[in-house]
C-alpha atoms as a PDB file:
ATOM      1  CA  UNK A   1     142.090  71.842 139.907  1.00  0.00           C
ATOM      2  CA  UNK A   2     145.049  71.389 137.492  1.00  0.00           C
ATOM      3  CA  UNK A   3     148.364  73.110 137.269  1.00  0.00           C
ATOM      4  CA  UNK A   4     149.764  74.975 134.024  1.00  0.00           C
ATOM      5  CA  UNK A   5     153.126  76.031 134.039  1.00  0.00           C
ATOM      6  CA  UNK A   6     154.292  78.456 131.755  1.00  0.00           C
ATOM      7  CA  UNK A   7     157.550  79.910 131.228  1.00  0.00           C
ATOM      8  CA  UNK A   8     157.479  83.835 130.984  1.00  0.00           C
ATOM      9  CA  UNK A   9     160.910  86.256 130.590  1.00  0.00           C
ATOM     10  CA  UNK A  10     161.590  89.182 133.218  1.00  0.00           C
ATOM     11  CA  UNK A  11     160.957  91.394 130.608  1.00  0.00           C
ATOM     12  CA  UNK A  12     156.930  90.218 130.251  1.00  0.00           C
ATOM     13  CA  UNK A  13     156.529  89.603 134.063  1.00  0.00           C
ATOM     14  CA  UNK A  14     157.300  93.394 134.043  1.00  0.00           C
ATOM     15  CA  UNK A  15     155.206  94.341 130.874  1.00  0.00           C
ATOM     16  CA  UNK A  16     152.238  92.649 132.207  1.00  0.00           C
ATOM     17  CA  UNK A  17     152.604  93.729 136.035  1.00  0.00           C
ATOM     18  CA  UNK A  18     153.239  89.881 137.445  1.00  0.00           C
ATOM     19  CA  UNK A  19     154.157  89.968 140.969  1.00  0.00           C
ATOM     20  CA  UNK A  20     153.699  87.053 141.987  1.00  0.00           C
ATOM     21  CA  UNK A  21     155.072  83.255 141.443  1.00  0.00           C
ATOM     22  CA  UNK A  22     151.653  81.783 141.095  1.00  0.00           C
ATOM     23  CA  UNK A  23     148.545  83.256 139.559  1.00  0.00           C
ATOM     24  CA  UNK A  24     145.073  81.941 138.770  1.00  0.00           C
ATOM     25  CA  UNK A  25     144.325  81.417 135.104  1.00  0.00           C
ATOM     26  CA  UNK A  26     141.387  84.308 135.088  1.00  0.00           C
ATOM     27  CA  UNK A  27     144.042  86.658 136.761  1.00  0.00           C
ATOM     28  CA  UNK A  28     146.254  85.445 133.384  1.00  0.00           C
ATOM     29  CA  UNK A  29     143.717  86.289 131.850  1.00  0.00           C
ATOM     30  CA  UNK A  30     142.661  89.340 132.484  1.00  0.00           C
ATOM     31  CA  UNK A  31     146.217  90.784 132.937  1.00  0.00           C
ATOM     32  CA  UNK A  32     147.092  89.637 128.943  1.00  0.00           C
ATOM     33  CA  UNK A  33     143.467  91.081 128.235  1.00  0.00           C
ATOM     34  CA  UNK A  34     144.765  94.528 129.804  1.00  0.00           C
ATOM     35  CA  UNK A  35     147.661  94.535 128.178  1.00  0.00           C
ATOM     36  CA  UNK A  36     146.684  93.935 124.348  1.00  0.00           C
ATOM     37  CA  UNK A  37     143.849  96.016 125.140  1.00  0.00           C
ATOM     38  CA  UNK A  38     146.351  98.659 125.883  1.00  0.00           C
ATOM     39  CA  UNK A  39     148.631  97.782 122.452  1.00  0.00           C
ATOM     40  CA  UNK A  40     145.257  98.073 120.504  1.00  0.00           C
ATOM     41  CA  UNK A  41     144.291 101.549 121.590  1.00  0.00           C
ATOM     42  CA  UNK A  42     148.077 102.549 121.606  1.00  0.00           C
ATOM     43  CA  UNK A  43     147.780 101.444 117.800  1.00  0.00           C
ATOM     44  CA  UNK A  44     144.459 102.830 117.296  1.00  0.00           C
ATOM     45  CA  UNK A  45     146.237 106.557 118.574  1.00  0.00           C
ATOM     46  CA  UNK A  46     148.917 106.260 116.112  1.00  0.00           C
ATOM     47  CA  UNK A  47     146.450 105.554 113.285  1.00  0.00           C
ATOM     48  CA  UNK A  48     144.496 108.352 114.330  1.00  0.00           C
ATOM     49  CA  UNK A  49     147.693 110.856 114.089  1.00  0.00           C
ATOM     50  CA  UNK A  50     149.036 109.387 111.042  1.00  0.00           C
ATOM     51  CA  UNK A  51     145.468 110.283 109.060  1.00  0.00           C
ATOM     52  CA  UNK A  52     144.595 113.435 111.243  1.00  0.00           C
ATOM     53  CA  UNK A  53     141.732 111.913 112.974  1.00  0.00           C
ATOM     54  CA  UNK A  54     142.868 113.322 115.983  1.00  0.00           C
ATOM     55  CA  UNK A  55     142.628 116.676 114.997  1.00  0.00           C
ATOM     56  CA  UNK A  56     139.089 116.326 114.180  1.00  0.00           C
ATOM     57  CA  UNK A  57     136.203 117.872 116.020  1.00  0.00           C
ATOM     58  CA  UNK A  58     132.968 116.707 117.341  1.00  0.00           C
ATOM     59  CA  UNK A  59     130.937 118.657 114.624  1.00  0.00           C
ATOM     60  CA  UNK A  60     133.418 117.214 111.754  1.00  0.00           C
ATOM     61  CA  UNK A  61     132.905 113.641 113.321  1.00  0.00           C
ATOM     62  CA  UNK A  62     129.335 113.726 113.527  1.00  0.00           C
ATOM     63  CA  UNK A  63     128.807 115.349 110.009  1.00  0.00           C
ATOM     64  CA  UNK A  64     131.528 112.137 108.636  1.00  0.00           C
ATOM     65  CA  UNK A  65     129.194 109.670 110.327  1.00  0.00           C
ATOM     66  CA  UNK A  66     126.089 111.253 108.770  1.00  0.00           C
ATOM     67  CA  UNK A  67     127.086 111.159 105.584  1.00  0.00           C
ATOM     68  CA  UNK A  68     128.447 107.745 105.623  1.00  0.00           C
ATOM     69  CA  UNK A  69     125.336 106.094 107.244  1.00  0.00           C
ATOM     70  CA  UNK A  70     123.280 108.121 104.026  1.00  0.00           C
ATOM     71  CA  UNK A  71     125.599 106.657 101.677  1.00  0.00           C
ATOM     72  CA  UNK A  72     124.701 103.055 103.192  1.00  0.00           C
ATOM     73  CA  UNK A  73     121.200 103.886 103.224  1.00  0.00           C
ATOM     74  CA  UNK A  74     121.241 104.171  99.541  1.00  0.00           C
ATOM     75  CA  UNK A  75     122.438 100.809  98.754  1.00  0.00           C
ATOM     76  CA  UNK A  76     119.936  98.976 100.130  1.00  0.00           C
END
């Protein structure tokens, strides 16, 4: 096994939830996987808001993906 050092602020050890000194690269990994995860559906939210998606309901969704997949139908 190899070592990787890589130099990371306070700040990030915090952001990402690093306790420790010395961390396996799939613990790495997964904790940078958590955290854009996180930024993407933090993003995603605001999107929603700033178009009203999130004011939507079920019915309104479902009829929006109806009509868009008969729309695609028809340009086949």
């Amino acid at each position: 096994m190899r070592t990787l050092n890589i130099l990371i602020s306070d700040i990030e050890l915090d952001k990402f939830g690093i306790k420790k000194d010395t961390i396996s690269f799939s613990e790495f990994v997964d904790l940078v996987s958590k955290e854009l995860t996180r930024q993407t559906l933090n993003r995603c939210i605001e999107l929603a808001e700033k178009y009203g998606l999130d004011k939507m309901t079920l019915a309104q969704i479902k009829k929006g993906v109806k009509a868009i997949r008969k729309n695609a139908k028809g340009r086949n």
